[in-house]
N, C-alpha and C. Protein backbone atom coordinates (compact mmCIF):
# COMPACT_ATOMS: atom_id res chain seq x y z
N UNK A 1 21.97 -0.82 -31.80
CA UNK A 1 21.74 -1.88 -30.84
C UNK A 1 20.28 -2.37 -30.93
N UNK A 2 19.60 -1.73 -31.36
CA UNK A 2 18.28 -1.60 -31.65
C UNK A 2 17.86 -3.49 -32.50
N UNK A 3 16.78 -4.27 -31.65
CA UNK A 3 16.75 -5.31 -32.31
C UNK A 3 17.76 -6.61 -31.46
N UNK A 4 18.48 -6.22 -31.36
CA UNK A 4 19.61 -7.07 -30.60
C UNK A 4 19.21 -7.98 -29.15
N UNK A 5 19.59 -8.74 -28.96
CA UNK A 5 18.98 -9.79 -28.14
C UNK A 5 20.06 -10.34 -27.01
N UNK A 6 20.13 -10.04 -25.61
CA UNK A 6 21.33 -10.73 -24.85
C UNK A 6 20.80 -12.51 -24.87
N UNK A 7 21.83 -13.12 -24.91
CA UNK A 7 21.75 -14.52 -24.51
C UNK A 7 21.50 -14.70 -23.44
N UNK A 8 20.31 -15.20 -23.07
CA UNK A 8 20.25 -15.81 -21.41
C UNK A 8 20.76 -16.27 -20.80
N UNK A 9 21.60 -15.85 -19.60
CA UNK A 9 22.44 -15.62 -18.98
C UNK A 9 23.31 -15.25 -18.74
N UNK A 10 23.88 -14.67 -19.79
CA UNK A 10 25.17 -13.60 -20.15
C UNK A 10 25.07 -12.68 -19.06
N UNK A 11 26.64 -12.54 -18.19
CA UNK A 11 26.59 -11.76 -17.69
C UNK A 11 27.56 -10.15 -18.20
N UNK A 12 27.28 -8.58 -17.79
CA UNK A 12 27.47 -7.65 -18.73
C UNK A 12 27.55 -6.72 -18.00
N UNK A 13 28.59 -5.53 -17.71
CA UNK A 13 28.76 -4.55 -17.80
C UNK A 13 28.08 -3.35 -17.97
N UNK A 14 27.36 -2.22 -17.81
CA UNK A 14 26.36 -1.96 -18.45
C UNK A 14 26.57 -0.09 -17.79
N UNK A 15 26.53 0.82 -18.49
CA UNK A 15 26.47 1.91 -18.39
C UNK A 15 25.60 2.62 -19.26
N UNK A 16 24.76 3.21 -17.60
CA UNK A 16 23.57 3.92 -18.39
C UNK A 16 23.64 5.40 -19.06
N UNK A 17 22.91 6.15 -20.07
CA UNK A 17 22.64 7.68 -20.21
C UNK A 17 22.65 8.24 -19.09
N UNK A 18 22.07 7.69 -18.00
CA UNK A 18 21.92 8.93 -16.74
C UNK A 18 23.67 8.65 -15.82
N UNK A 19 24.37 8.02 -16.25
CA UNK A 19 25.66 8.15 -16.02
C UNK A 19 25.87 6.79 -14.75
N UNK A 20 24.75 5.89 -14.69
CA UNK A 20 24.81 4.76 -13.71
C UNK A 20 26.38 3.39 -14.62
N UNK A 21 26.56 2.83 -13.52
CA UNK A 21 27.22 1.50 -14.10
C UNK A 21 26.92 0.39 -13.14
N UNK A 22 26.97 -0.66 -13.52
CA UNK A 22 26.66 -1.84 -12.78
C UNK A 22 26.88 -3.12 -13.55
N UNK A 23 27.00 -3.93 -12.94
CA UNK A 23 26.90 -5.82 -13.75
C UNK A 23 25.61 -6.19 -13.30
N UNK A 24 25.05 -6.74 -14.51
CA UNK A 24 23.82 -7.63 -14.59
C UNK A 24 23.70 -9.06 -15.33
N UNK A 25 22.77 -9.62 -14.95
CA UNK A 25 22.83 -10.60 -15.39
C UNK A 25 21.41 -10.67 -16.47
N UNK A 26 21.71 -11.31 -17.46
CA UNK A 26 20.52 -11.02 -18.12
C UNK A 26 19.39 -12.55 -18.07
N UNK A 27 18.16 -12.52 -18.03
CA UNK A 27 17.23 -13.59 -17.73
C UNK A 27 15.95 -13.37 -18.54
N UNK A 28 15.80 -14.22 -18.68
CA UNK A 28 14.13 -14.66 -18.83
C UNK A 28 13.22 -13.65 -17.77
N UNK A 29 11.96 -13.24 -18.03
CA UNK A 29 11.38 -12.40 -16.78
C UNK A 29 10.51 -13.44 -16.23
N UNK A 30 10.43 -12.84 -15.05
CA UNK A 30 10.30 -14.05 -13.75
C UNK A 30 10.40 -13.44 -12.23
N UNK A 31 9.98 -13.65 -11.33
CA UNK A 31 10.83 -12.88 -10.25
C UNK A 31 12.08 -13.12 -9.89
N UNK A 32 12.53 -12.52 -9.17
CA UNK A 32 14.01 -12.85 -8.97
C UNK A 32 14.01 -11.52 -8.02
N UNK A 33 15.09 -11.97 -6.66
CA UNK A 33 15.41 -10.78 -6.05
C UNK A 33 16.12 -9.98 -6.25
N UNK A 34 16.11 -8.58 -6.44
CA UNK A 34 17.38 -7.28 -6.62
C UNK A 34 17.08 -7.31 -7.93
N UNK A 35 16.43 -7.57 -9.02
CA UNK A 35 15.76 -7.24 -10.33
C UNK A 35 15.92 -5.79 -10.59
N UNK A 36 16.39 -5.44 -11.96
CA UNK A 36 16.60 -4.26 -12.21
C UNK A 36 16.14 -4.29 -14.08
N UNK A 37 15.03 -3.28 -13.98
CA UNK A 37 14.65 -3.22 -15.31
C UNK A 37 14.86 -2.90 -15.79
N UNK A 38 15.71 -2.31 -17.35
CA UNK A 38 16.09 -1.02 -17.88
C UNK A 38 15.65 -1.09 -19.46
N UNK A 39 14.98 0.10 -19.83
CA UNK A 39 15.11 0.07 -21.38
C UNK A 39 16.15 0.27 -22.31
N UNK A 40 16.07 -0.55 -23.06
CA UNK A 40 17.27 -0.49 -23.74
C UNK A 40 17.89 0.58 -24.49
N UNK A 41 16.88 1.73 -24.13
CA UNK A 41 17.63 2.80 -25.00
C UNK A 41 18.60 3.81 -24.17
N UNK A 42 18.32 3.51 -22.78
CA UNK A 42 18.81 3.86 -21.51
C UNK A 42 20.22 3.20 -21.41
N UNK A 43 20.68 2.07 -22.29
CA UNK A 43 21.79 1.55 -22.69
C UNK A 43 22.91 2.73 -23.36
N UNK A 44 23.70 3.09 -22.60
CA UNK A 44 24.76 3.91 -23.54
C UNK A 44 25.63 2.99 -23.64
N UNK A 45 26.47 2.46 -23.15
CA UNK A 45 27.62 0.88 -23.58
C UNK A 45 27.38 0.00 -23.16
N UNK A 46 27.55 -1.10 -23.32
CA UNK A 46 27.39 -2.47 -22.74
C UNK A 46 28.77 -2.96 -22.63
N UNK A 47 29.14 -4.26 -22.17
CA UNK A 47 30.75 -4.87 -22.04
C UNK A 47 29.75 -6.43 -21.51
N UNK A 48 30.17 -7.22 -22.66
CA UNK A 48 30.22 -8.45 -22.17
C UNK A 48 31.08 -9.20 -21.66
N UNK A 49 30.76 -9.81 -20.12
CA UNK A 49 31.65 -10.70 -19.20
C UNK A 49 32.21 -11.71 -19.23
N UNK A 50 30.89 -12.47 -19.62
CA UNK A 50 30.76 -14.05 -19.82
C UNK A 50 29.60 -14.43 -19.80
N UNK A 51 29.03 -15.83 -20.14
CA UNK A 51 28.09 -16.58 -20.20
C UNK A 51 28.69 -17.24 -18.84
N UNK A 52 26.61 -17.17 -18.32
CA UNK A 52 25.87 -18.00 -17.25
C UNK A 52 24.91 -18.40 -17.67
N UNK A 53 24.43 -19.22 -16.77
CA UNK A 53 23.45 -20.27 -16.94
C UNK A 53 22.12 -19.40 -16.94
N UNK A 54 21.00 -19.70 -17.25
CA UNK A 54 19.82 -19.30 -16.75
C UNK A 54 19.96 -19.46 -15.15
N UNK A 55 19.14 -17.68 -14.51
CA UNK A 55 19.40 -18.26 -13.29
C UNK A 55 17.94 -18.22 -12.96
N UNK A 56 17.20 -18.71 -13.86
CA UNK A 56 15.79 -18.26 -13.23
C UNK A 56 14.90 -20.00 -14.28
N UNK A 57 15.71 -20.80 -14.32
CA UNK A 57 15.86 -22.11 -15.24
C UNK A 57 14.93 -22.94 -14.16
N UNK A 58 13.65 -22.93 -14.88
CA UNK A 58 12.53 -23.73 -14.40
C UNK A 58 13.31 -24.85 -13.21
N UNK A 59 13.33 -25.58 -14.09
CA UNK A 59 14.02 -27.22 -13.49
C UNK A 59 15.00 -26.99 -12.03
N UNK A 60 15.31 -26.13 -11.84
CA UNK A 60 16.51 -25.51 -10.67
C UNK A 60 15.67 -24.37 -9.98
N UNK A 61 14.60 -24.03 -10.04
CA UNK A 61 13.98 -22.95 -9.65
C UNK A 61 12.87 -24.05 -8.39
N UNK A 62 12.72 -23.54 -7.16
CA UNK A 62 12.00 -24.54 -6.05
C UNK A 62 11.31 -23.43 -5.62
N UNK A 63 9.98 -23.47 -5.25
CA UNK A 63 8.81 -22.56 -4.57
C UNK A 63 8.22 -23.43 -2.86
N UNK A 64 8.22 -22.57 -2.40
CA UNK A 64 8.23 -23.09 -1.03
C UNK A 64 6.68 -21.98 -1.11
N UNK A 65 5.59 -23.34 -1.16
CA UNK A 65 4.39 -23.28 -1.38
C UNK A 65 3.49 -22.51 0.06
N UNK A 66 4.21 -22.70 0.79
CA UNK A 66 4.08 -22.64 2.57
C UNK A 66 3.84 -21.34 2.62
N UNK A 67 5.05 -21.07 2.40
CA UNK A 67 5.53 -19.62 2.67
C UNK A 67 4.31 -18.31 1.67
N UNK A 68 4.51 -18.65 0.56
CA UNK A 68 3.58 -18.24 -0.65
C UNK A 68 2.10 -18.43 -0.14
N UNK A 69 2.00 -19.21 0.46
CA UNK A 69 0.41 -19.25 1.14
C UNK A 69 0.03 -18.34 2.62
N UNK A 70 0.88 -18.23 3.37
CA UNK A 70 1.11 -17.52 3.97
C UNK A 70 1.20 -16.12 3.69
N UNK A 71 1.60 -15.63 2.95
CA UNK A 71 1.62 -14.54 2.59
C UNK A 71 0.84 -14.27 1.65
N UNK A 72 0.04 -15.39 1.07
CA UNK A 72 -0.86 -14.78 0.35
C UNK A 72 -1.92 -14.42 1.64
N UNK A 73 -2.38 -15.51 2.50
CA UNK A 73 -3.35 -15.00 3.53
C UNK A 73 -3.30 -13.82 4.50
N UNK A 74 -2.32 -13.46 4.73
CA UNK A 74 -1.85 -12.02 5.57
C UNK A 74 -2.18 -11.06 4.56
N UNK A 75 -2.24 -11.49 3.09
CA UNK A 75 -2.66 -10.19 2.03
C UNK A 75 -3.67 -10.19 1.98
N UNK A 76 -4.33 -11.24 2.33
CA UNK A 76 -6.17 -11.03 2.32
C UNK A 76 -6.25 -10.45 3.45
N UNK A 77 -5.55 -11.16 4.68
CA UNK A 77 -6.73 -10.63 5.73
C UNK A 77 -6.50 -8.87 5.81
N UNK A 78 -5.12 -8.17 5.58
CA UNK A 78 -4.75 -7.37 5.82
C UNK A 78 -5.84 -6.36 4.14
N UNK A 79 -5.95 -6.76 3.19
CA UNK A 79 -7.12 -6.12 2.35
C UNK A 79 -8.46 -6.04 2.88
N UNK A 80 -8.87 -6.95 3.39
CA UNK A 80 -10.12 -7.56 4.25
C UNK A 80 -10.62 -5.90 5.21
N UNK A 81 -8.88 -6.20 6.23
CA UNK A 81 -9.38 -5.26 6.96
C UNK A 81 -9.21 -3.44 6.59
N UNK A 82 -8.73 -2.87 5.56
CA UNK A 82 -8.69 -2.07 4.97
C UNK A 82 -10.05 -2.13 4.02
N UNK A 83 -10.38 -2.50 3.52
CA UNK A 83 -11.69 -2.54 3.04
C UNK A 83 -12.63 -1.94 4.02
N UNK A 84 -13.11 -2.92 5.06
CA UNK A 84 -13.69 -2.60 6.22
C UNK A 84 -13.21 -0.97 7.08
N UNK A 85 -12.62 -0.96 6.11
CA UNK A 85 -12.41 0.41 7.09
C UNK A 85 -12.75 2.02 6.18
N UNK A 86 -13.52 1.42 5.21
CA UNK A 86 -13.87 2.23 3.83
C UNK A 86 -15.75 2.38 3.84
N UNK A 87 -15.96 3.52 4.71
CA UNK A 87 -17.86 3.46 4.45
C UNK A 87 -18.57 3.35 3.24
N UNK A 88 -19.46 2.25 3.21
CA UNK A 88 -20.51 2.63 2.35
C UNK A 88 -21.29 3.52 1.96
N UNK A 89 -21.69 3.94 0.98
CA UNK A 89 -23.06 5.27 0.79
C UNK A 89 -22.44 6.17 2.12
N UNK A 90 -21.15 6.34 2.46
CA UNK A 90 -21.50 7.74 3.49
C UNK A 90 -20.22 8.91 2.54
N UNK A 91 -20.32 10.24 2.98
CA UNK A 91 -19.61 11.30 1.98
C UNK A 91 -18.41 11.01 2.23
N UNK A 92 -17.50 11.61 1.68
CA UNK A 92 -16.01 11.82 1.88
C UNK A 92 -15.52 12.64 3.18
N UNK A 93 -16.72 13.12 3.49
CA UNK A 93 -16.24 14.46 4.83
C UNK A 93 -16.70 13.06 5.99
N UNK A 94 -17.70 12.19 5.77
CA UNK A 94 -17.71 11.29 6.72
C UNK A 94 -16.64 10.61 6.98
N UNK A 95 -16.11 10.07 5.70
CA UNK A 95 -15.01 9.09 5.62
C UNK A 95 -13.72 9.35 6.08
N UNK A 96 -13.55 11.19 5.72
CA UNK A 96 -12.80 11.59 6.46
C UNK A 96 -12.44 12.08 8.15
N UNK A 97 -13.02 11.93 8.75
CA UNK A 97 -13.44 11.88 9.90
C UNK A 97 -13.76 10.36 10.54
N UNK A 98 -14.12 9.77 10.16
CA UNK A 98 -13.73 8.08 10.41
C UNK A 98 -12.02 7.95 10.32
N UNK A 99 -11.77 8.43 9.43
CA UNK A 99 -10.18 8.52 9.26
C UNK A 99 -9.40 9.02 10.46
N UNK A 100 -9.90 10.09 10.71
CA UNK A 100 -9.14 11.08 11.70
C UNK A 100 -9.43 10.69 13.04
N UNK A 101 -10.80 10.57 13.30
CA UNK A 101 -11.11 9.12 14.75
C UNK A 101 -9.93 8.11 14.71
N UNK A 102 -10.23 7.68 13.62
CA UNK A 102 -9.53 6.10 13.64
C UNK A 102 -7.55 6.20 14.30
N UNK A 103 -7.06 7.93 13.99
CA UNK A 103 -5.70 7.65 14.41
C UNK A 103 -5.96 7.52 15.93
N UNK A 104 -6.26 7.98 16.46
CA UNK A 104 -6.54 7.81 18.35
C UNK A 104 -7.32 7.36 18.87
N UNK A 105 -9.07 6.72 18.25
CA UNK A 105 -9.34 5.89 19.22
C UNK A 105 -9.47 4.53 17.78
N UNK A 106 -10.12 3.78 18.31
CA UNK A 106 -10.58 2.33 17.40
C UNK A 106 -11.76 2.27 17.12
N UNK A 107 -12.19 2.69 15.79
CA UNK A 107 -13.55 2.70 15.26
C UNK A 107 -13.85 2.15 14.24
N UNK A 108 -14.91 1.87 14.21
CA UNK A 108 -15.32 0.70 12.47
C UNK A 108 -16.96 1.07 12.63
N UNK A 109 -17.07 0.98 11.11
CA UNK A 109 -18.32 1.30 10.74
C UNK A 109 -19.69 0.13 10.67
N UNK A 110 -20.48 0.54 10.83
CA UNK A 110 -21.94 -0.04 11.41
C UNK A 110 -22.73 0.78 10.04
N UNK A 111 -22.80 0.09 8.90
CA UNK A 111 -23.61 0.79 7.98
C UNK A 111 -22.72 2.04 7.85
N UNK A 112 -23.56 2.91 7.97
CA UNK A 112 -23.49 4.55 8.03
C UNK A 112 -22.80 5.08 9.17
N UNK A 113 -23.00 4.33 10.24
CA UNK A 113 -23.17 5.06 11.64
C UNK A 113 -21.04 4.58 11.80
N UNK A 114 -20.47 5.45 12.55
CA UNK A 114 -19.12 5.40 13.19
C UNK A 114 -19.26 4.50 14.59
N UNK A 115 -18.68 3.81 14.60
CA UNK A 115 -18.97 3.41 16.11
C UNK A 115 -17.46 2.89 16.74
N UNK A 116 -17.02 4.00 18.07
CA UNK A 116 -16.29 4.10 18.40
C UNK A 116 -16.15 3.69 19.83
N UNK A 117 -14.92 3.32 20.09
CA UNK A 117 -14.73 2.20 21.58
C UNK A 117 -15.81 1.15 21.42
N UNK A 118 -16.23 0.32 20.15
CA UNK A 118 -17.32 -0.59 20.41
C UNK A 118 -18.64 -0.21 21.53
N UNK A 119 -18.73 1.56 21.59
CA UNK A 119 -19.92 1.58 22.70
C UNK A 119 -20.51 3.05 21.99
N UNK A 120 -19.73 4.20 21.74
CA UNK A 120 -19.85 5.17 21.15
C UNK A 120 -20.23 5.27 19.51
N UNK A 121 -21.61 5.79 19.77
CA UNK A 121 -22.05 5.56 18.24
C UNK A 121 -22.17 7.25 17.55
N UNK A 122 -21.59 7.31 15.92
CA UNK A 122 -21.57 8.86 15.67
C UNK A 122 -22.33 8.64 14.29
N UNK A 123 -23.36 9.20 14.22
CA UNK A 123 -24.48 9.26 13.15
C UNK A 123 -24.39 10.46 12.19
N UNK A 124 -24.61 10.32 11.13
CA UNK A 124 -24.65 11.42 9.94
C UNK A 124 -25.52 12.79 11.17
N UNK A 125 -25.13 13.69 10.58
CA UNK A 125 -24.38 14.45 10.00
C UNK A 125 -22.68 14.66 10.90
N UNK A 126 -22.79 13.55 11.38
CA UNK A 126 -21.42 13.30 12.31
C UNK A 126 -20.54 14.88 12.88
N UNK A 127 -21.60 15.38 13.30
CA UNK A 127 -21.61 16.65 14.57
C UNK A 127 -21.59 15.99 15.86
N UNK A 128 -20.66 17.07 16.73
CA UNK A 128 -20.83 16.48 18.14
C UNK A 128 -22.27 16.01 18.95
N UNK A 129 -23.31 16.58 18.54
CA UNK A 129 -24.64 16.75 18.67
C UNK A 129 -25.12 15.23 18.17
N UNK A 130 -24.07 14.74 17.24
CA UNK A 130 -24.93 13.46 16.91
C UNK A 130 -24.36 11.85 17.73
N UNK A 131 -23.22 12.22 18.54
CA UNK A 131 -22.93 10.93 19.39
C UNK A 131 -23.78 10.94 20.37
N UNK A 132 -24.23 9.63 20.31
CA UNK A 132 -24.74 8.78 21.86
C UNK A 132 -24.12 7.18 22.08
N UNK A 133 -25.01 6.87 23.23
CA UNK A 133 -24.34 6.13 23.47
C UNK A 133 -23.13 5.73 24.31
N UNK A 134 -22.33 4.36 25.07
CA UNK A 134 -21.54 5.02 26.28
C UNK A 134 -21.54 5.20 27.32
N UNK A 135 -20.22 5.13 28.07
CA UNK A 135 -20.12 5.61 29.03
C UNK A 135 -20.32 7.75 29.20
N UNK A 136 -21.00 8.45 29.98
CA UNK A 136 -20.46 9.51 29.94
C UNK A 136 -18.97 9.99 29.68
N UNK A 137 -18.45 9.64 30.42
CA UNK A 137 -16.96 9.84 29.76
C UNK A 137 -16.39 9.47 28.52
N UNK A 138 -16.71 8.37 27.97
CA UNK A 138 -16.49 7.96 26.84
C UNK A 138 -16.95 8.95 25.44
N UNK A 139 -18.73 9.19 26.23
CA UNK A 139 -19.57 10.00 25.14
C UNK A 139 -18.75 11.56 24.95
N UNK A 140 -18.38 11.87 26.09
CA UNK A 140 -17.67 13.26 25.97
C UNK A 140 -16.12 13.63 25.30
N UNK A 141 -15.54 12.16 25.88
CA UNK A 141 -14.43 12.18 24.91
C UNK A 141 -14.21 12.56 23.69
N UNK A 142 -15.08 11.25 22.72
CA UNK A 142 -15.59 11.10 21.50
C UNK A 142 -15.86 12.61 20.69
N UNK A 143 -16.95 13.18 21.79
CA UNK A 143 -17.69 14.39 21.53
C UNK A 143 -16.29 15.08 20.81
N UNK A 144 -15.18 15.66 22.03
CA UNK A 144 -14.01 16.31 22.17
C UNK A 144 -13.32 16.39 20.68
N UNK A 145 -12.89 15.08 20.45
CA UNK A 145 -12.21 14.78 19.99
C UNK A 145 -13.13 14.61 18.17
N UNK A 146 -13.99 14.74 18.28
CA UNK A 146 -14.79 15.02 16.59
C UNK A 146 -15.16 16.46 16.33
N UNK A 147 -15.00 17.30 17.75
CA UNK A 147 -14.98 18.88 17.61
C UNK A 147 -13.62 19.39 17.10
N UNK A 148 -12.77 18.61 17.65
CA UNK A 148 -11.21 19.17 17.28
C UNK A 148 -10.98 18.83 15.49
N UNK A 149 -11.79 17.35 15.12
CA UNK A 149 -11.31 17.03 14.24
C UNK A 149 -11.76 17.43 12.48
N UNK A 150 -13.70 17.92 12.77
CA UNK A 150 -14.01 18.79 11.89
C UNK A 150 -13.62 20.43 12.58
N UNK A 151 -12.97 20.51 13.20
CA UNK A 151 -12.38 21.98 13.22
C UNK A 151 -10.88 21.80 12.22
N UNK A 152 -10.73 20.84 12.36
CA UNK A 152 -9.03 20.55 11.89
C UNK A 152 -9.38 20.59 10.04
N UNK A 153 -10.43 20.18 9.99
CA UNK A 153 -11.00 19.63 8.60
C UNK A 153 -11.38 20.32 7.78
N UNK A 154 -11.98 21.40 8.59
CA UNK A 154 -12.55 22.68 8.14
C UNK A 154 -11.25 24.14 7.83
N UNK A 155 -10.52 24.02 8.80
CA UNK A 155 -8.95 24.21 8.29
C UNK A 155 -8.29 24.25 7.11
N UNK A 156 -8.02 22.99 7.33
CA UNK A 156 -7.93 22.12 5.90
C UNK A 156 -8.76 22.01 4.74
N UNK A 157 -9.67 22.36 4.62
CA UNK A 157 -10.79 22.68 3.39
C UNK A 157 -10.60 24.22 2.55
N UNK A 158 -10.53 25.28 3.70
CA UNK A 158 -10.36 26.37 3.67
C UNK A 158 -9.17 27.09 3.29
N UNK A 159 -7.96 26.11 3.59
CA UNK A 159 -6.97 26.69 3.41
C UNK A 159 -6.27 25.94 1.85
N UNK A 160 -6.78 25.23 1.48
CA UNK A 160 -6.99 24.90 0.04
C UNK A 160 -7.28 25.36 -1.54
């Protein structure tokens, strides 16, 4: 089979080595929904159906530019804000701990510094010792909750 070429749009029968079967249609590559890739050596029989058209045939193919723009901008802003949520120049034990803040309260980084509830600020060496800032309650929270989380971390390092 090796070399062999389906006609575009032929539709085919197709049973794989790993013991799959299905009908496909064969195309030009392109997107298309429910796309299924297979190498051809993954081909144990084929069965041809019939001839179809190209279904992926420029001239009959319509892009709804709207939509595509739209979703391209929800992919920026949504990279945008994942980015932003990635410290500069600070370690991995920082970053990780920005991480572990970030599931329960809402924090984003200020340079180096963590800054949490927009009032609570947590500075290298990001020990409880190093938040200020805040309401008292807020500051103690924070505190709480970065004691639990390099305890959790330190756990997790150790038990590695």
């Amino acid at each position: 089979m090796e070399g062999e070429e389906f006609a575009v749009g032929c539709f085919l029968f197709i049973k794989t080595t790993f013991g799959d079967e299905f009908e496909a249609q064969s195309s030009k590559s392109g997107p298309r929904k429910n796309i299924r890739l297979l190498k051809a050596n993954y081909i144990k029989e084929f069965t041809f159906l019939s001839q179809g058209e190209d279904p992926l045939e420029s001239r009959k193919c319509c892009l709804d530019f709207t939509t595509l723009r739209d979703k391209e901008e929800i992919a920026i802003r949504q990279a945008e804000a994942e980015a932003e949520r990635i410290g500069v120049g600070v370690t991995s034990e920082a970053q990780s701990i920005f991480d572990a803040l970030s599931k329960t309260l809402p924090v984003r980084w200020d340079k180096t510094v963590i800054v949490v509830m927009n009032e609570v600020r947590v500075s290298s060496p990001y020990l409880p010792e190093s938040v200020s800032g805040g309401t008292p309650a807020a500051n103690e929270r924070v505190r709480k909750v970065l004691e639990f989380e390099r305890k959790r971390l330190q756990t997790r390092g150790t038990s590695q």
